[in-house]
PDB file of N, CA and C in Angstrom:
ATOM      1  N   UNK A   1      91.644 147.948  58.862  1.00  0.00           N
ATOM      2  CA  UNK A   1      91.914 146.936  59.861  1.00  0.00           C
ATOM      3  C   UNK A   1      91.269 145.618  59.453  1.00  0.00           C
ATOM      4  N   UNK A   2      92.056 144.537  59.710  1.00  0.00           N
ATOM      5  CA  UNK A   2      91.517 142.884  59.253  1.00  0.00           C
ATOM      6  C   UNK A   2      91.755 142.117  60.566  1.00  0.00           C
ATOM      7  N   UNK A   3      91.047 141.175  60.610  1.00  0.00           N
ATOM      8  CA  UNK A   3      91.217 140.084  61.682  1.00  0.00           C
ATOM      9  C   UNK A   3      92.912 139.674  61.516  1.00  0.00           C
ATOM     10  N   UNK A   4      93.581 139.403  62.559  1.00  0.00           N
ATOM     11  CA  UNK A   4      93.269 139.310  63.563  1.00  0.00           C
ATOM     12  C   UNK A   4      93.059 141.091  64.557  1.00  0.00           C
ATOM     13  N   UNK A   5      93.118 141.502  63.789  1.00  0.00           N
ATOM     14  CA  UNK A   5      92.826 142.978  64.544  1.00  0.00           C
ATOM     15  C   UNK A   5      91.815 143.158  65.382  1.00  0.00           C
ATOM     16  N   UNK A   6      91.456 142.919  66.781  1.00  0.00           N
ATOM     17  CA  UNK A   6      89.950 142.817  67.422  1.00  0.00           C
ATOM     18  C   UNK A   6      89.538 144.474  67.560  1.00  0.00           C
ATOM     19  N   UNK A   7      90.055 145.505  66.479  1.00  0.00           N
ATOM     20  CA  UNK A   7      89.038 146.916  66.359  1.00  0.00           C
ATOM     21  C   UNK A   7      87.574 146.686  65.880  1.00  0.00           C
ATOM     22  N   UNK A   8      87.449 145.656  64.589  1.00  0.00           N
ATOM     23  CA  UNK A   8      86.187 145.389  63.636  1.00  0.00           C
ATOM     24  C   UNK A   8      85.458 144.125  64.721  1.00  0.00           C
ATOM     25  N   UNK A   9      85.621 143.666  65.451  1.00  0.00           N
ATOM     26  CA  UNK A   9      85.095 142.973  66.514  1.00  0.00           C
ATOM     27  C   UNK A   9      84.912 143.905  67.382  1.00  0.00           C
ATOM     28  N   UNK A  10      85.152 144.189  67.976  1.00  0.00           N
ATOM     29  CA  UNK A  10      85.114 145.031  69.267  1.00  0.00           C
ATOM     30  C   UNK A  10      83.999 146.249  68.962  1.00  0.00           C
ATOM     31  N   UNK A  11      84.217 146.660  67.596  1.00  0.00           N
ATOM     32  CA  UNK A  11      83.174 147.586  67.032  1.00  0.00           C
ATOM     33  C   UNK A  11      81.931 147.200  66.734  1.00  0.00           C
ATOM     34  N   UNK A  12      81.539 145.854  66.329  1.00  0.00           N
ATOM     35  CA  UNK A  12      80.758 144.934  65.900  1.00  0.00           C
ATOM     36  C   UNK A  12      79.649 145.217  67.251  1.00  0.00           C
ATOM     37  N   UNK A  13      80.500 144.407  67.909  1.00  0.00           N
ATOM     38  CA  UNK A  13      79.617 144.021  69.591  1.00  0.00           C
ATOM     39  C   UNK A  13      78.863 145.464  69.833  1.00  0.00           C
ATOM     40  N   UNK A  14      79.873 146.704  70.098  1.00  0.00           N
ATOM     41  CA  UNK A  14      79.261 147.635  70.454  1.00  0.00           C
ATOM     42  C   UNK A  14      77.996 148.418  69.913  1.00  0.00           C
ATOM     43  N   UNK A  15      77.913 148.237  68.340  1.00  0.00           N
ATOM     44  CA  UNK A  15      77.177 148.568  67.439  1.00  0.00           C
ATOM     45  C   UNK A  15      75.891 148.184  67.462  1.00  0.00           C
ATOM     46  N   UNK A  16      75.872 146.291  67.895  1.00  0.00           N
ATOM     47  CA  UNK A  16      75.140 145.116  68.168  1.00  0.00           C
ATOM     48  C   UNK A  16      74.405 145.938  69.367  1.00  0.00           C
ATOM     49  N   UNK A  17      74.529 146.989  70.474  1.00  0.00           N
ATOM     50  CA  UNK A  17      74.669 147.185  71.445  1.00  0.00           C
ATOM     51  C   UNK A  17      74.676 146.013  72.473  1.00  0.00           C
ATOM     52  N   UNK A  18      75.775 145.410  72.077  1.00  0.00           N
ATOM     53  CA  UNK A  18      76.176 144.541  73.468  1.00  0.00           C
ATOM     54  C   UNK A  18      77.925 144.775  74.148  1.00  0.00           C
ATOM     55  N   UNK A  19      78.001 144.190  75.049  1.00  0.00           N
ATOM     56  CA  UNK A  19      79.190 144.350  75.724  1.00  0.00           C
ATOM     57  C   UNK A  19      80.023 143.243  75.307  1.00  0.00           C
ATOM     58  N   UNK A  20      81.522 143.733  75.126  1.00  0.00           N
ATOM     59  CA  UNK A  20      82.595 142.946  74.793  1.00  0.00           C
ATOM     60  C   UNK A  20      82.794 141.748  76.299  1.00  0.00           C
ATOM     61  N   UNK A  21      82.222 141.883  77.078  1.00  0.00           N
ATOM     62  CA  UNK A  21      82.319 140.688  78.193  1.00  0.00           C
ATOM     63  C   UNK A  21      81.599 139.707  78.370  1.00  0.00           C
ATOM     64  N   UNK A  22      80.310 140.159  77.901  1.00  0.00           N
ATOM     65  CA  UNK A  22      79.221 139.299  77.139  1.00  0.00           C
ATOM     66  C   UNK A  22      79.233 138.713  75.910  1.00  0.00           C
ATOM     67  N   UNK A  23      80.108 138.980  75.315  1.00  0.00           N
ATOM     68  CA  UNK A  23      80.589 138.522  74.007  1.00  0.00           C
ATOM     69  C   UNK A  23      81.088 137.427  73.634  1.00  0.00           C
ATOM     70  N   UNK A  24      81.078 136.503  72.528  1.00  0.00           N
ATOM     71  CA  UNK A  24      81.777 135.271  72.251  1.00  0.00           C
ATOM     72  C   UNK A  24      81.669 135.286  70.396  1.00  0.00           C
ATOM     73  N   UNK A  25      82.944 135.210  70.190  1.00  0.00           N
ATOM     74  CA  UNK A  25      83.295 134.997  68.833  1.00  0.00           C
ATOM     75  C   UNK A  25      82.548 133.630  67.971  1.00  0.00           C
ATOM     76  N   UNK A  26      82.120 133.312  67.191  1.00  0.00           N
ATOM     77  CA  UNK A  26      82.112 131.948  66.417  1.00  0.00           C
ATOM     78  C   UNK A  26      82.215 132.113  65.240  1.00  0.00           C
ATOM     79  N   UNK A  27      83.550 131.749  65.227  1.00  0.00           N
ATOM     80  CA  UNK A  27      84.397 131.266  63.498  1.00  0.00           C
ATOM     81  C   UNK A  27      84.426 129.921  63.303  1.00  0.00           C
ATOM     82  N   UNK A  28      85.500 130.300  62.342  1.00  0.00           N
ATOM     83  CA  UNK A  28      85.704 128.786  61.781  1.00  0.00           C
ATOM     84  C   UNK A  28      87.205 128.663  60.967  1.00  0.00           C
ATOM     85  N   UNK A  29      88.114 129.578  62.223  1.00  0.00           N
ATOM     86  CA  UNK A  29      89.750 129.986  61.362  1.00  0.00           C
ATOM     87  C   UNK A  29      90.499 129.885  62.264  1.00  0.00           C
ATOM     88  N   UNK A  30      91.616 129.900  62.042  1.00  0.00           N
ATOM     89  CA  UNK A  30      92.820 130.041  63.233  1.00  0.00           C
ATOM     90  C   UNK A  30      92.790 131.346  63.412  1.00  0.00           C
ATOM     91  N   UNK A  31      92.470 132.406  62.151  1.00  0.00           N
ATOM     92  CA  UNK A  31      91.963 133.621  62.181  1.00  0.00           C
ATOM     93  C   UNK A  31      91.459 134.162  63.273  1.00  0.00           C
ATOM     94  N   UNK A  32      90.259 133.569  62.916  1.00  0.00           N
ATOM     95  CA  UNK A  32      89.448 134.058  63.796  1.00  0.00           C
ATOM     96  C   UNK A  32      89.751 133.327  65.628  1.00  0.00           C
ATOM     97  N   UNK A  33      90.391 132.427  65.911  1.00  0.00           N
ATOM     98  CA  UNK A  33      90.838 132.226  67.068  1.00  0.00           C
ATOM     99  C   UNK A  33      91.700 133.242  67.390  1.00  0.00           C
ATOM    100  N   UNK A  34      92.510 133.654  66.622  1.00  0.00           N
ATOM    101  CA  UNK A  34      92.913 134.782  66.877  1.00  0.00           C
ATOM    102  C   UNK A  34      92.699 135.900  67.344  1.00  0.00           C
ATOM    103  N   UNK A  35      91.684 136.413  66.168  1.00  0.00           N
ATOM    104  CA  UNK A  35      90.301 137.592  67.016  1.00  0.00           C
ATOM    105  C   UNK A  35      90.358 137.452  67.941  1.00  0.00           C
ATOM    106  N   UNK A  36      89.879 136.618  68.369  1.00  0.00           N
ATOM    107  CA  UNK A  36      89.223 136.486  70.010  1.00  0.00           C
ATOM    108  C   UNK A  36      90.235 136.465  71.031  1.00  0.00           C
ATOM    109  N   UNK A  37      91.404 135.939  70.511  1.00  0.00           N
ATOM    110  CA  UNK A  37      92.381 136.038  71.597  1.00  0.00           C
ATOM    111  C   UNK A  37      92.643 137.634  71.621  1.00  0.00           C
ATOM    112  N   UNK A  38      92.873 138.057  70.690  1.00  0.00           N
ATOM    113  CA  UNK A  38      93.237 139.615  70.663  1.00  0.00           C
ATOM    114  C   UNK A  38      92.281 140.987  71.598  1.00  0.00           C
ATOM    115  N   UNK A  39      90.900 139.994  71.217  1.00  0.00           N
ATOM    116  CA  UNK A  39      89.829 140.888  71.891  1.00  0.00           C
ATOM    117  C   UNK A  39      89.258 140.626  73.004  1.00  0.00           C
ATOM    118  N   UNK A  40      90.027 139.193  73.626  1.00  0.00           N
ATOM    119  CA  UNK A  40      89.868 138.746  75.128  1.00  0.00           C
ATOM    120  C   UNK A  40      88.578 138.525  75.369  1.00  0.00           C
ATOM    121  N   UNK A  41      88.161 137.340  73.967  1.00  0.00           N
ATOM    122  CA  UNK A  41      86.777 137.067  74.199  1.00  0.00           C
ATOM    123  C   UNK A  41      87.023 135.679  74.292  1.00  0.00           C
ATOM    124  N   UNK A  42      85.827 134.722  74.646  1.00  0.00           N
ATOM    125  CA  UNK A  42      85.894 133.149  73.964  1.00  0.00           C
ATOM    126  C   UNK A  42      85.869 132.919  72.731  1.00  0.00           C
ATOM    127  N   UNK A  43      86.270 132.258  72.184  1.00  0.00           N
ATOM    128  CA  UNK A  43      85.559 131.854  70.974  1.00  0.00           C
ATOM    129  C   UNK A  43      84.978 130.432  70.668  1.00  0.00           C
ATOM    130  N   UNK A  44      83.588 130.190  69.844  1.00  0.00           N
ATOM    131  CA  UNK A  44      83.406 128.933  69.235  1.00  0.00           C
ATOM    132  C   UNK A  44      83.691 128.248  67.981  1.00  0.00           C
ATOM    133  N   UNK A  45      84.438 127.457  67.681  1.00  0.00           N
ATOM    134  CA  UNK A  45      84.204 127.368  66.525  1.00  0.00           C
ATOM    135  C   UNK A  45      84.135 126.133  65.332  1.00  0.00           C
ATOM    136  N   UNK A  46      83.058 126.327  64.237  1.00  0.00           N
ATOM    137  CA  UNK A  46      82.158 125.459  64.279  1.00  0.00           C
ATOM    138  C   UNK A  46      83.100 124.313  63.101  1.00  0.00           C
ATOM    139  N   UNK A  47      82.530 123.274  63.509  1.00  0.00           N
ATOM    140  CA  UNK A  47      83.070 122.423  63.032  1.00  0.00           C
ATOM    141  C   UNK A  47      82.599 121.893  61.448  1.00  0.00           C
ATOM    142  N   UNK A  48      81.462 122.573  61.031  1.00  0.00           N
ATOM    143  CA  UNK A  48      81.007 122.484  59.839  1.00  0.00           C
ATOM    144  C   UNK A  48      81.357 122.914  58.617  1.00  0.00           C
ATOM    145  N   UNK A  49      82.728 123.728  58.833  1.00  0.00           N
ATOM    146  CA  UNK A  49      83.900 124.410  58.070  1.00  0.00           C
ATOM    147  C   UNK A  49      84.872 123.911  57.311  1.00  0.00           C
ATOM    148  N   UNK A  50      85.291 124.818  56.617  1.00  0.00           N
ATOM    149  CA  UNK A  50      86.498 123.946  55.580  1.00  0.00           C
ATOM    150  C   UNK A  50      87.042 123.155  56.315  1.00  0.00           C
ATOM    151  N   UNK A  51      88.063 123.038  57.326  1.00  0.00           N
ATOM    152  CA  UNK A  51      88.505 122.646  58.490  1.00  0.00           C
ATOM    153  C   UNK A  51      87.700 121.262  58.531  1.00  0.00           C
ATOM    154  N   UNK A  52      86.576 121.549  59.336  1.00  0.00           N
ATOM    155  CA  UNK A  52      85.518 119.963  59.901  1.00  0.00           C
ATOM    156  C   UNK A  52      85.822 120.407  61.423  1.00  0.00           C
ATOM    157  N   UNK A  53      86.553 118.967  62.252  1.00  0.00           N
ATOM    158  CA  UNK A  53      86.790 118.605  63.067  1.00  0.00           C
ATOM    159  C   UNK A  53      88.269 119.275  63.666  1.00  0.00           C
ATOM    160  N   UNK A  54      88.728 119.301  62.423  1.00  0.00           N
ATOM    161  CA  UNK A  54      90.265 120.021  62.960  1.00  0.00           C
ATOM    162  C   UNK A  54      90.361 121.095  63.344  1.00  0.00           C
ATOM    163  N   UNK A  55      89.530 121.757  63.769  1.00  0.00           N
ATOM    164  CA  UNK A  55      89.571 123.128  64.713  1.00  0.00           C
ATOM    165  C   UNK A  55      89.672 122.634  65.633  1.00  0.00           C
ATOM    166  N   UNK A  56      89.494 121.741  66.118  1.00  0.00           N
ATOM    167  CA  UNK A  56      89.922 121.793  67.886  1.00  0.00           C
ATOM    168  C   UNK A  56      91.130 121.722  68.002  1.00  0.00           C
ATOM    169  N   UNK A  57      92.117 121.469  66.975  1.00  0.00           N
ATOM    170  CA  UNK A  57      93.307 121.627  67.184  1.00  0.00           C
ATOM    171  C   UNK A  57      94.137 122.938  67.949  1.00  0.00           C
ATOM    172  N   UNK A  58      92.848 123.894  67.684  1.00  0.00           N
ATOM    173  CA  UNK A  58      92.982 125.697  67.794  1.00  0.00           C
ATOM    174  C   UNK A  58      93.071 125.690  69.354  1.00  0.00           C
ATOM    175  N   UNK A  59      92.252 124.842  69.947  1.00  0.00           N
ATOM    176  CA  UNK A  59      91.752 124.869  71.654  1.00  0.00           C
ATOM    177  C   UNK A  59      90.608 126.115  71.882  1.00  0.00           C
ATOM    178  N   UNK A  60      89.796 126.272  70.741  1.00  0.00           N
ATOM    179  CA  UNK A  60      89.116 126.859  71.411  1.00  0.00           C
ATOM    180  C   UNK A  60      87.886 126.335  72.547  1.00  0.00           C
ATOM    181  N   UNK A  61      87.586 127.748  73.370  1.00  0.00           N
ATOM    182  CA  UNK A  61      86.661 127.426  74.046  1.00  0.00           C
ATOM    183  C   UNK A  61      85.503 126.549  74.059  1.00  0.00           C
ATOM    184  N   UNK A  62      84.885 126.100  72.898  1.00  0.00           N
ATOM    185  CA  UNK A  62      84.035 125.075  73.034  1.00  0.00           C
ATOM    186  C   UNK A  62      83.542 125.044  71.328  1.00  0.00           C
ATOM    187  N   UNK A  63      83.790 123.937  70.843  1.00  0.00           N
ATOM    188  CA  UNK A  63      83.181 123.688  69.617  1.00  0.00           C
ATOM    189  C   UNK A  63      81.556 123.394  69.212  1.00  0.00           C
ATOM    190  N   UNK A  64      81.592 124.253  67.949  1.00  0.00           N
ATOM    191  CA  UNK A  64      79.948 123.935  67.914  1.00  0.00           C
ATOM    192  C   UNK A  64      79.699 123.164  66.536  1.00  0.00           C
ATOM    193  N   UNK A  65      79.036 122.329  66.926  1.00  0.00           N
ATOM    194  CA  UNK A  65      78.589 121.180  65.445  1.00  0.00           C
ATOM    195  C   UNK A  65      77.780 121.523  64.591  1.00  0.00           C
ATOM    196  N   UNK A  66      76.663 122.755  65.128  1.00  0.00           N
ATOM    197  CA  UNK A  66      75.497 123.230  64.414  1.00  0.00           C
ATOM    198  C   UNK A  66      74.846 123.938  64.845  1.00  0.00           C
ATOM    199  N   UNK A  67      74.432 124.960  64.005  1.00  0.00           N
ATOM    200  CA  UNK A  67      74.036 125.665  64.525  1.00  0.00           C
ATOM    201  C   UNK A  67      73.068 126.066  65.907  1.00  0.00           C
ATOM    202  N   UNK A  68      71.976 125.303  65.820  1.00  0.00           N
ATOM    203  CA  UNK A  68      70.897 124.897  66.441  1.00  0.00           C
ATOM    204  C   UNK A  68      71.212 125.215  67.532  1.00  0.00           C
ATOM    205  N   UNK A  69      72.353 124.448  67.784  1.00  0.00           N
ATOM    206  CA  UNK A  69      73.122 124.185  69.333  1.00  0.00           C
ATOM    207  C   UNK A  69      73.543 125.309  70.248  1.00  0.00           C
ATOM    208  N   UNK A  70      73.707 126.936  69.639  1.00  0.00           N
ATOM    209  CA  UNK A  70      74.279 127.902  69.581  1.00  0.00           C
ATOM    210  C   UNK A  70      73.843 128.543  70.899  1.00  0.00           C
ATOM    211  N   UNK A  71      72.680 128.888  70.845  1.00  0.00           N
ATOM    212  CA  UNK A  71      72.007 129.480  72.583  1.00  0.00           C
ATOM    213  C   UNK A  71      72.223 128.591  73.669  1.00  0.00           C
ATOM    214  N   UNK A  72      72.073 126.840  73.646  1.00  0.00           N
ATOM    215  CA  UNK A  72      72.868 126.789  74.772  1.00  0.00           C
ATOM    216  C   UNK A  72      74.457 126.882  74.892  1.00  0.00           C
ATOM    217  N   UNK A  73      74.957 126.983  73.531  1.00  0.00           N
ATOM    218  CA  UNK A  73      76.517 126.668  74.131  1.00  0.00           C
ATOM    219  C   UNK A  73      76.397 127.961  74.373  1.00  0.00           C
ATOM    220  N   UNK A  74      76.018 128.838  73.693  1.00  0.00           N
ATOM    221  CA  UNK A  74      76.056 130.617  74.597  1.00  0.00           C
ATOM    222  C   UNK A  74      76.041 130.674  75.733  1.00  0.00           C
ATOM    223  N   UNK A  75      74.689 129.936  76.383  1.00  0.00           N
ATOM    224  CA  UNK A  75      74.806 130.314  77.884  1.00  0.00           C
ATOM    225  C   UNK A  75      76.161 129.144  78.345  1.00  0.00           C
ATOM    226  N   UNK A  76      76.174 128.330  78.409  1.00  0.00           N
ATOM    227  CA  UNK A  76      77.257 127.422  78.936  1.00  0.00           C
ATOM    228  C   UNK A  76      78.383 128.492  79.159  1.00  0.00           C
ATOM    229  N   UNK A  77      78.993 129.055  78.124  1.00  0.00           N
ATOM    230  CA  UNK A  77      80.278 129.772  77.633  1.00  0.00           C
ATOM    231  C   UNK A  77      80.004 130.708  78.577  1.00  0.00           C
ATOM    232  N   UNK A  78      78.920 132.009  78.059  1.00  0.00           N
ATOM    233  CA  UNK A  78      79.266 133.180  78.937  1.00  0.00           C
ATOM    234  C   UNK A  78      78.009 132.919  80.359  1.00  0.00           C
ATOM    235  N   UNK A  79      77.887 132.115  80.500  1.00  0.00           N
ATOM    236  CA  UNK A  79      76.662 132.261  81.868  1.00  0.00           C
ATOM    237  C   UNK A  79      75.412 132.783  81.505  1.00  0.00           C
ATOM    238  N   UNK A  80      74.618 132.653  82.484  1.00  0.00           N
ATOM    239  CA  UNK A  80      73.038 132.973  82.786  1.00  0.00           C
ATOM    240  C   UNK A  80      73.113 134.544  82.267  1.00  0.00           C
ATOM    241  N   UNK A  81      72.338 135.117  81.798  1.00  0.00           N
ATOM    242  CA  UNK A  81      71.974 136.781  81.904  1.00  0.00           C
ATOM    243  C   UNK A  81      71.452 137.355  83.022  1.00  0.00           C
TER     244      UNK A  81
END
């Protein structure tokens, strides 16, 4: 199985022991927007990629510029714990 297949995602999270609802993808592909659509997650994705800026073309859920930035756009995306 390959992306966009959300089995190797979906397996990922669980492994991670976290929950696929708590979950949020961050790529940097149409690919991987994909994933996430498949596995009915958000996704972020970062703009520091082959791509750049032109991922937002994808619409994902919220773009990230760097890493750094990552725990709050986490909580923003999926909420408080």
């Amino acid at each position: 199985m390959r992306k966009p297949d959300p089995a190797p995602y979906r397996a990922s999270v669980e492994r991670a022991g976290g929950t696929l609802a708590r979950s949020m993808l961050v790529g940097d592909t149409e690919t991987d927007r994909l994933t996430a659509a498949a596995a009915g997650v958000p996704v972020a994705l970062v703009t520091f990629g082959p791509e750049g800026q032109g991922v937002a073309r994808l619409a994902p859920e919220a773009l990230l510029d760097h890493f750094d930035d990552l725990p709050a756009l986490a909580r923003r995306t999926l909420g408080a714990a």
